[in-house]
Protein backbone atom coordinates (compact mmCIF):
# COMPACT_ATOMS: atom_id res chain seq x y z
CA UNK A 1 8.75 14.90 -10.05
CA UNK A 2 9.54 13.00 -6.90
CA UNK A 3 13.05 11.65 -6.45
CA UNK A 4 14.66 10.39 -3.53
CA UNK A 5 17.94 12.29 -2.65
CA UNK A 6 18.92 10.81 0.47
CA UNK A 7 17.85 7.88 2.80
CA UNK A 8 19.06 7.62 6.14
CA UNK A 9 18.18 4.01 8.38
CA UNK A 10 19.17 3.94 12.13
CA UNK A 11 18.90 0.38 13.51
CA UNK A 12 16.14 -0.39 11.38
CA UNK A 13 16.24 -3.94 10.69
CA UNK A 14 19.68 -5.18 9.43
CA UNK A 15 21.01 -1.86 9.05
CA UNK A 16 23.12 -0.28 11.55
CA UNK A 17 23.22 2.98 10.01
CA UNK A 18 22.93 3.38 6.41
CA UNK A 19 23.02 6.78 4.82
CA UNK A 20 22.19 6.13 0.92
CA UNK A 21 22.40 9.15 -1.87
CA UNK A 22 21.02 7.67 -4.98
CA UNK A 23 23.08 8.50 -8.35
CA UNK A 24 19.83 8.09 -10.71
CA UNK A 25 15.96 7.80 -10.18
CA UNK A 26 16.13 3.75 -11.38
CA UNK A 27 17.76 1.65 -9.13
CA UNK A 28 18.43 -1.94 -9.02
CA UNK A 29 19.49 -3.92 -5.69
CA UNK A 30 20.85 -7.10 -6.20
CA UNK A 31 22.01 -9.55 -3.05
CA UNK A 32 21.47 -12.77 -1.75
CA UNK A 33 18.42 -13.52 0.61
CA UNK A 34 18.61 -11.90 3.61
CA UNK A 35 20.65 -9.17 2.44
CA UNK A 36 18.51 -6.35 3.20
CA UNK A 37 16.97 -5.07 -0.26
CA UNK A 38 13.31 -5.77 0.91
CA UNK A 39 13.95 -4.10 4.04
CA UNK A 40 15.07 -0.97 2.58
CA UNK A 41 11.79 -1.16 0.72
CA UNK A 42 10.44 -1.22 4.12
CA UNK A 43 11.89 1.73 5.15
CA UNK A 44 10.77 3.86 2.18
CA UNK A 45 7.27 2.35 2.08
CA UNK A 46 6.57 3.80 5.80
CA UNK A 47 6.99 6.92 4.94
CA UNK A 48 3.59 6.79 2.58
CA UNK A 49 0.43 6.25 4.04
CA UNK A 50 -0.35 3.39 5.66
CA UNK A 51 1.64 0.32 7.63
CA UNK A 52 4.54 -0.40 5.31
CA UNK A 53 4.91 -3.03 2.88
CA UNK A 54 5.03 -5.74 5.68
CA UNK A 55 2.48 -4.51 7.65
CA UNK A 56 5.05 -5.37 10.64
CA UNK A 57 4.55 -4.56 14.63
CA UNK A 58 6.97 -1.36 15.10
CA UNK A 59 8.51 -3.60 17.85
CA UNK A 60 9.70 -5.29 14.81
CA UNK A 61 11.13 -3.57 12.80
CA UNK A 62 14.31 -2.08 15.47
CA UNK A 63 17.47 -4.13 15.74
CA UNK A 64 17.54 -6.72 18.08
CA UNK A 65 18.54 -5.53 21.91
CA UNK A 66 16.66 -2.10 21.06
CA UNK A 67 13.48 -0.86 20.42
CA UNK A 68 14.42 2.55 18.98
CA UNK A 69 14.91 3.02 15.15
CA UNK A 70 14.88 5.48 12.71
CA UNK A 71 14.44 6.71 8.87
CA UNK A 72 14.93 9.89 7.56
CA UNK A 73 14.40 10.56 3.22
CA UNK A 74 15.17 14.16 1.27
CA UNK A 75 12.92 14.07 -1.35
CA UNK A 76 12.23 16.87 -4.50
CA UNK A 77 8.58 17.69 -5.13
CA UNK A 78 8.76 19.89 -7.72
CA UNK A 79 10.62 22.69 -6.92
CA UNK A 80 10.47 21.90 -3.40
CA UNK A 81 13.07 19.83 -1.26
CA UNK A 82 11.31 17.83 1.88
CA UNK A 83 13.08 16.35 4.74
CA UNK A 84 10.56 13.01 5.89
CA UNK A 85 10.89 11.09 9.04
CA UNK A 86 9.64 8.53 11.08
CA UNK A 87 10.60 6.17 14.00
CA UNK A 88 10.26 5.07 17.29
CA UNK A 89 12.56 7.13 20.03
CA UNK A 90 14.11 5.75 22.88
CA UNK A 91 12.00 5.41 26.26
CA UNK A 92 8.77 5.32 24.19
CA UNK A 93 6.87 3.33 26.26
CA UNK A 94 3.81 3.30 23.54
CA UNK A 95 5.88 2.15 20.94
CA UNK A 96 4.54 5.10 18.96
CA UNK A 97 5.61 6.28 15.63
CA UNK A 98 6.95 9.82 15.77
CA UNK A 99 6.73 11.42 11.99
CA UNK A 100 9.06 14.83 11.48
CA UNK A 101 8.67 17.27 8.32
CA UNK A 102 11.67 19.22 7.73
CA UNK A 103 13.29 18.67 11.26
CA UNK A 104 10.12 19.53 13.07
CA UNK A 105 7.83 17.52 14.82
CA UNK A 106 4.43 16.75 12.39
CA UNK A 107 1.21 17.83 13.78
CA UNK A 108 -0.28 14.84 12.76
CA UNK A 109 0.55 11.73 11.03
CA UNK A 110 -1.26 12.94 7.87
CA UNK A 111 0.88 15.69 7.35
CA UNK A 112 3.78 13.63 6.21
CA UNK A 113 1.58 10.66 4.46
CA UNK A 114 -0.36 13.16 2.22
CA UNK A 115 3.39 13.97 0.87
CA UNK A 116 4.83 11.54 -0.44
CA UNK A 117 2.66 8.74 -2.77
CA UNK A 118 4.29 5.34 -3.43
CA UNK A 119 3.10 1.85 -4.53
CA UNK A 120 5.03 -1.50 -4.04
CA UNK A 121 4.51 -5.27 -4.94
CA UNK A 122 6.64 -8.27 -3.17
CA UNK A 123 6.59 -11.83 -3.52
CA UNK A 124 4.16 -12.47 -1.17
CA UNK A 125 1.75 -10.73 -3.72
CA UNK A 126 2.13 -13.72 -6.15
CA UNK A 127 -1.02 -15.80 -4.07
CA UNK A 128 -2.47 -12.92 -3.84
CA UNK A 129 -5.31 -14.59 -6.06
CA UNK A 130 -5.05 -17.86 -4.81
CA UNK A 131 -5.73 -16.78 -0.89
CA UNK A 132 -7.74 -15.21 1.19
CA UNK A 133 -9.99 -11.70 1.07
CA UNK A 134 -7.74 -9.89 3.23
CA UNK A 135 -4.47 -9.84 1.45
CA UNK A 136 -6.79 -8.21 -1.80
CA UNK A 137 -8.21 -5.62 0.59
CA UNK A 138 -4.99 -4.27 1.66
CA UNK A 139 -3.48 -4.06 -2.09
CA UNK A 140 -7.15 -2.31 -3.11
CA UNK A 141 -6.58 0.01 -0.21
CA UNK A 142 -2.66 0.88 -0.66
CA UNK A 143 -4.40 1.88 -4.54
CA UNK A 144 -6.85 4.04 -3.12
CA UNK A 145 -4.13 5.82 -0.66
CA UNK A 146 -1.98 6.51 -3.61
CA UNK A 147 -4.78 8.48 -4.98
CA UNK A 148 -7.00 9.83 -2.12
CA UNK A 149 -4.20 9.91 0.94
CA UNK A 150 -7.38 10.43 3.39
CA UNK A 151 -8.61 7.50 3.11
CA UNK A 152 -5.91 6.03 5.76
CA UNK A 153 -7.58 8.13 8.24
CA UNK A 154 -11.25 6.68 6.68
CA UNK A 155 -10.19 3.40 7.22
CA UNK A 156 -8.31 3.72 10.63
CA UNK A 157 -11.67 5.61 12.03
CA UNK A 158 -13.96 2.83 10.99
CA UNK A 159 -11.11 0.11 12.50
CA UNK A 160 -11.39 1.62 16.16
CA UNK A 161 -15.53 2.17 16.00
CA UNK A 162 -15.90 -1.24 14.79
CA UNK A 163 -13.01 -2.78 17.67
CA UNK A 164 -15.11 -0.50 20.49
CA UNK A 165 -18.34 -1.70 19.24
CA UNK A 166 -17.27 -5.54 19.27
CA UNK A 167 -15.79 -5.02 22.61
CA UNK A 168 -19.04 -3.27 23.92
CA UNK A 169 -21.44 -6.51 22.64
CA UNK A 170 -19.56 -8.41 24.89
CA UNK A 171 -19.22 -6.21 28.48
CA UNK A 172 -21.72 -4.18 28.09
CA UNK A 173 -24.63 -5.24 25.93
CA UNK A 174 -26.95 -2.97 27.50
CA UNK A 175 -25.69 0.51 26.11
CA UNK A 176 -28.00 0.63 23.94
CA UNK A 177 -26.90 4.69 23.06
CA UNK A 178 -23.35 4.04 22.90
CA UNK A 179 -23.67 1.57 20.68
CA UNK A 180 -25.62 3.60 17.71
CA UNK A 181 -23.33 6.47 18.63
CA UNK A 182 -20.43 3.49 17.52
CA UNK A 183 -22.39 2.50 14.49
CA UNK A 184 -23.05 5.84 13.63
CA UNK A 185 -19.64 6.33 13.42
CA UNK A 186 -18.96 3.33 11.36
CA UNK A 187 -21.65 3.77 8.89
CA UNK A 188 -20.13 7.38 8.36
CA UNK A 189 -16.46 6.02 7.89
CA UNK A 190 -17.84 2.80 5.91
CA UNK A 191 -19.23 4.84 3.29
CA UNK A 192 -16.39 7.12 2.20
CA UNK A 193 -13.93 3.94 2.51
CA UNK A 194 -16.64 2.08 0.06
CA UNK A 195 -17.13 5.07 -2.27
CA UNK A 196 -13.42 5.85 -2.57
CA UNK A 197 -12.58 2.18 -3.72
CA UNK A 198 -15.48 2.82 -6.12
CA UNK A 199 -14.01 5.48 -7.73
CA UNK A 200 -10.57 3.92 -7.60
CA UNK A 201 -11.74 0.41 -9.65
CA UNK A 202 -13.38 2.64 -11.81
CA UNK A 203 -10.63 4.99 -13.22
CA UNK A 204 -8.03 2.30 -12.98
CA UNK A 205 -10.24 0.26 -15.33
CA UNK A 206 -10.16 2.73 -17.81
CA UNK A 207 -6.73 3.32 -17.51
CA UNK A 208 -5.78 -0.76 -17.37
CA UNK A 209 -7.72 -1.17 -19.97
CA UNK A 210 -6.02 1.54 -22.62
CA UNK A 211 -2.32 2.02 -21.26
CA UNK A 212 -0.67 -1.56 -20.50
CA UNK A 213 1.74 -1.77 -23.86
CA UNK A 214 2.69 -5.27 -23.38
CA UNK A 215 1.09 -6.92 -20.55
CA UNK A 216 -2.74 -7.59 -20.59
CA UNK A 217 -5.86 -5.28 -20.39
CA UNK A 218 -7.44 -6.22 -17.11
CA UNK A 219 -10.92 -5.51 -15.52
CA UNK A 220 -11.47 -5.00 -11.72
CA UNK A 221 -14.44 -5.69 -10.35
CA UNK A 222 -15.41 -4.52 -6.59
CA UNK A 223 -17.43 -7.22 -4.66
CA UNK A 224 -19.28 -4.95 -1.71
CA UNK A 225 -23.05 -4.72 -0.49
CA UNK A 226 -21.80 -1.22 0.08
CA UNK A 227 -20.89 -0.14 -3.38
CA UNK A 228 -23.81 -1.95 -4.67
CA UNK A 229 -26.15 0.22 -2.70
CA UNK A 230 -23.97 3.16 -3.58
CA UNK A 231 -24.90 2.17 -7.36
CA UNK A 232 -28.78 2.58 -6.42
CA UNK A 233 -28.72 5.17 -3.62
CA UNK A 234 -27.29 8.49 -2.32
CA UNK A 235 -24.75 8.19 0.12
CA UNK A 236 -26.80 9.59 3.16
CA UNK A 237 -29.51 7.39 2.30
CA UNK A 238 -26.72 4.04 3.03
CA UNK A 239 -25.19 5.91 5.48
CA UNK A 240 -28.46 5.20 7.35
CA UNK A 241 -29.53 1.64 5.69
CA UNK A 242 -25.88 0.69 6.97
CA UNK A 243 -26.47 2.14 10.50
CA UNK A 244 -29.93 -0.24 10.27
CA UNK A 245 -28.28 -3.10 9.32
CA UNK A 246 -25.94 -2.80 12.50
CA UNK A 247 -28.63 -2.31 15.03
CA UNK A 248 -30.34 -5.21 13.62
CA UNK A 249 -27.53 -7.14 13.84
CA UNK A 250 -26.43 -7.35 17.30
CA UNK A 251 -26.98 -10.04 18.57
CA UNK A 252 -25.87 -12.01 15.88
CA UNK A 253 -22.20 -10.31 16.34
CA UNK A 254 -22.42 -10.53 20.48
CA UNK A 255 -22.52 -14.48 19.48
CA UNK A 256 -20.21 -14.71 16.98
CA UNK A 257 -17.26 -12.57 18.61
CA UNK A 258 -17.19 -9.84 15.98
CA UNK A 259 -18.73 -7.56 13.11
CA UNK A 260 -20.12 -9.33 10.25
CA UNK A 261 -21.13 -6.95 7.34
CA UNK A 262 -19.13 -3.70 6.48
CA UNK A 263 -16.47 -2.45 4.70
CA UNK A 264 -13.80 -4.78 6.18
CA UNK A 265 -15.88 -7.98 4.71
CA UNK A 266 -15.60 -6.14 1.13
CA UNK A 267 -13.26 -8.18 -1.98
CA UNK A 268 -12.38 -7.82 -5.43
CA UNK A 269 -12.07 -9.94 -8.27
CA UNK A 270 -9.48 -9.17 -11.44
CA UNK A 271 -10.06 -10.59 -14.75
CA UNK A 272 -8.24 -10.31 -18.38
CA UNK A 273 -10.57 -8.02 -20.11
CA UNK A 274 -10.30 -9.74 -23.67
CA UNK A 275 -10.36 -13.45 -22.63
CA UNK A 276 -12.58 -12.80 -19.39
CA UNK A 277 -10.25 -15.38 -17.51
CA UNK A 278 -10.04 -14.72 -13.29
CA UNK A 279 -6.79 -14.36 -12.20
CA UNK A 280 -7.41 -16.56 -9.91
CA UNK A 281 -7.32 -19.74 -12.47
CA UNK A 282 -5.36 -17.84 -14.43
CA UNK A 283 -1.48 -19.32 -14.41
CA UNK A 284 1.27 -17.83 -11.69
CA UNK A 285 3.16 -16.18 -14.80
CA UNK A 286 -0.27 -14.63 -16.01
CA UNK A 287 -1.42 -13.43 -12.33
CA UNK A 288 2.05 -11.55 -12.07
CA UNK A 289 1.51 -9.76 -15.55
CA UNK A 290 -1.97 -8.84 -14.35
CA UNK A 291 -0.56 -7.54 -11.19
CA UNK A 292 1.87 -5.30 -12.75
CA UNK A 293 -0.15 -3.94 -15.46
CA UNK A 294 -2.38 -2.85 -12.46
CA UNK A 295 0.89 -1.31 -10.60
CA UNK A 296 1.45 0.56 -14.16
CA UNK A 297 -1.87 1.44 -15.13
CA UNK A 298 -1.87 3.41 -10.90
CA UNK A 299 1.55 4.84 -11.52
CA UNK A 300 -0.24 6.91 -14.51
CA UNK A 301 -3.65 7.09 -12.58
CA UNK A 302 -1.61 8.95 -9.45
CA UNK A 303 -0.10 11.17 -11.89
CA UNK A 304 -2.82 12.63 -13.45
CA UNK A 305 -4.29 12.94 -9.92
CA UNK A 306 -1.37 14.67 -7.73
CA UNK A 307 0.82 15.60 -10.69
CA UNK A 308 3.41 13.45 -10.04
CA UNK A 309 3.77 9.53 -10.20
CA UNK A 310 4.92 6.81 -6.71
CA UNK A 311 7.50 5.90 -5.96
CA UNK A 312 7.73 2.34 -7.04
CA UNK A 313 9.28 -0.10 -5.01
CA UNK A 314 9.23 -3.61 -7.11
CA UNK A 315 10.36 -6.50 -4.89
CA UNK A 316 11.52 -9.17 -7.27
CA UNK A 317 9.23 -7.92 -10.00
CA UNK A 318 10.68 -10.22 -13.14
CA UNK A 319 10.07 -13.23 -10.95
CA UNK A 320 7.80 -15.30 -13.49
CA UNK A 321 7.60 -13.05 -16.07
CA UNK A 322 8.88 -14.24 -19.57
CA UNK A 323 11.02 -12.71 -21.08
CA UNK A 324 9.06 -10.71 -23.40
CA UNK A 325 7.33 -9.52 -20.23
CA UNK A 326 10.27 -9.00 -18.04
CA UNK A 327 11.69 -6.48 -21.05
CA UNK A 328 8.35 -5.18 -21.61
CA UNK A 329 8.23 -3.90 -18.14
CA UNK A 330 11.96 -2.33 -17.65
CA UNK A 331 11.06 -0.47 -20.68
CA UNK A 332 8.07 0.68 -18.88
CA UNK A 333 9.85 1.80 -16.16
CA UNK A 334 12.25 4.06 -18.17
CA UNK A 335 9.42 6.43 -19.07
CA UNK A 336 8.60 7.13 -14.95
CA UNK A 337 10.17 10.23 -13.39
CA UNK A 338 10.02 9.11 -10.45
CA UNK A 339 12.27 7.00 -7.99
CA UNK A 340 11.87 3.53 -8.78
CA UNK A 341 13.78 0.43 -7.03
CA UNK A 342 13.85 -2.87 -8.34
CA UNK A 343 15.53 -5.89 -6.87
CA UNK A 344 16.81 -9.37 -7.58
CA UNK A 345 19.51 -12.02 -6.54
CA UNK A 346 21.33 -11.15 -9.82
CA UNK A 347 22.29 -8.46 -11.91
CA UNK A 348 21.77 -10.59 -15.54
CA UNK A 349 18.37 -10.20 -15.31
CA UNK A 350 18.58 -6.98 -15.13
CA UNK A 351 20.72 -6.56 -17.87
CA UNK A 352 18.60 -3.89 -20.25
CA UNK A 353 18.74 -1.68 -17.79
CA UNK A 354 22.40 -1.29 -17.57
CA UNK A 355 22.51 2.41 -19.43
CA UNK A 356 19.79 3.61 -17.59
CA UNK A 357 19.82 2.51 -14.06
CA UNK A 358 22.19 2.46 -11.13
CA UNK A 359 23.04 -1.30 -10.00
CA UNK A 360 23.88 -1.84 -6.22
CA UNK A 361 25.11 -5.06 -4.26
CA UNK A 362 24.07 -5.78 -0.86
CA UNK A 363 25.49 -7.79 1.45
CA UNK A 364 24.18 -7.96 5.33
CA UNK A 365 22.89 -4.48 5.57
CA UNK A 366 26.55 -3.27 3.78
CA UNK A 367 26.16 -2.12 0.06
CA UNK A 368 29.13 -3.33 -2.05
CA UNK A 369 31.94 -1.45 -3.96
């Protein structure tokens, strides 16, 4: 099962250099604000596939007064020790990420994502209910990594056909071939980013629905005009209906700047499955116990996929949870073998978890004695 072994930061963030070696799978970081726990989350959520948990500019994420910054993580996979690493190197003008497998440069950025699986949740995930479409697209899609690591590369293709294709409606309106050969392109990507989330809400429904213990069954449902016509059609056949809808829509993007239909446009909705309430009137203690039991119910969904569950990388998960909840879930987390880190502001929380996990202080990048 995976387990970290080592983790190695170079001026990433607050931390000078940190080199970490983990006593147990189950950790719990405890610190004030500021301290660095989320940022070591960060670091460990980069290494999976897609942005990080923040999402950041890589100019960010370096200490201040230099650009270049690095993490390194030995991991077990099975029988198998990996060495993973990423960063940006000094003089890299592009500011792009370099990824290394076992000391060697990666041929591609693939290579190390399809590796290493891990899911996270952070405060910021509490509105994710109460705000906008974009915030649920990026949780659905982290899901759908953790299962099918290919669809980062899906989603990234579509991205840079759709950015061409708005850029072309504006400079140069008049290729007409260039821009089917772009919608081509998205049409193709579109449809294995729509049919992958498909399959995704459907076998974490299932497993939502039968393997949550203490924290409520829950029922996804996928709002997309591409899924829809995947429910009535073959794939080529809205490959090409997509591709249509493009071309006839041209002008109408030219005017308005950008894209309008696709698989970036595409939402989802989450509901308790007994009561039928939305999570999005649904109270901010029950939208966190929904969240979670969807966090859970992937964990198990990844395993029977790869083999072998995330890493899970909680981010003040027992914020309003009570405290039949908040137990419910550390007894959850026992039964993973896998690395999981969990942090807070203080340790009492924590407290049935004491025989079981390893507790760390942080102070400004510096863990504690």
């Amino acid at each position: 099962m995976p387990r970290l072994l080592k983790l190695t930061l170079t001026h990433f963030r607050n931390y000078d250099r940190l080199v970490w070696e983990p006593d147990c799978p189950l950790v719990v970081l405890t610190g004030e604000n500021g301290s660095g726990k989320t940022n070591l989350l960060e670091a460990l959520s980069l290494l999976a596939p897609g942005r990080g948990l923040r999402r950041a500019p890589l100019t960010d994420l370096g200490q201040t007064g230099t650009s270049e910054w690095g993490i390194s993580a030995r991991v077990t996979q099975g029988e198998e020790i990996l060495e993973l690493g990423t960063g940006v190197t000094a003089g890299n003008n592009t500011a792009k990420r370099t990824y290394l497998l076992n000391g060697r440069p990666a041929r591609t950025r693939g290579v190390i994502e399809d590796t290493l699986s891990a899911v996270w949740i952070t405060p910021q995930m509490d509105r994710l209910f109460s705000e906008g479409a974009s915030g649920r697209r990026r949780f659905l899609d982290r899901l759908v990594m953790g299962v099918t690591p290919d669809h980062a590369k899906q989603l990234l293709a579509y991205d840079r056909a759709m950015t061409q294709r708005n850029k072309l409606l504006q400079t140069r309106y008049s290729e007409q071939s260039w821009l089917a050969g772009l919608e081509a392109s998205m049409a193709r990507h579109a449809i294995a980013v729509a049919a992958a989330r498909t399959d995704l809400v459907q076998q974490l429904n299932q497993f939502s629905q039968t393997s949550l213990g203490a924290f409520p069954a829950s029922r996804l449902v996928l709002e997309c005009e591409l899924t829809q016509q995947l429910d009535q059609h073959p794939a080529l056949w809205v490959e090409d209906w997509f591709k249509e809808q493009l071309s006839l829509s041209r002008e109408e993007d030219r005017e308005r700047g950008r894209t309008g239909r696709g698989a970036h446009r595409s939402d989802f909705s989450l509901s308790d499955f007994a009561t039928g309430q939305p999570a999005a009137t649904a109270s901010t203690g029950q939208q966190k116990s929904m969240l979670l039991g969807i966090v859970l119910a992937h964990a198990h969904l990844v395993t029977d996929h790869r083999g072998a569950p995330p890493l899970l990388l909680l981010d003040e998960p027992l914020v309003h949870l009570d405290e039949k909840r908040r137990n419910a879930l550390m007894e959850n987390l026992r039964s993973f073998d896998t690395t999981t880190i969990l942090t807070g502001t203080d340790t009492a929380p924590f407290a049935p978890l004491r025989d079981a996990a390893q507790f760390i202080s942080l102070k400004n990048g510096d863990f504690l004695p």
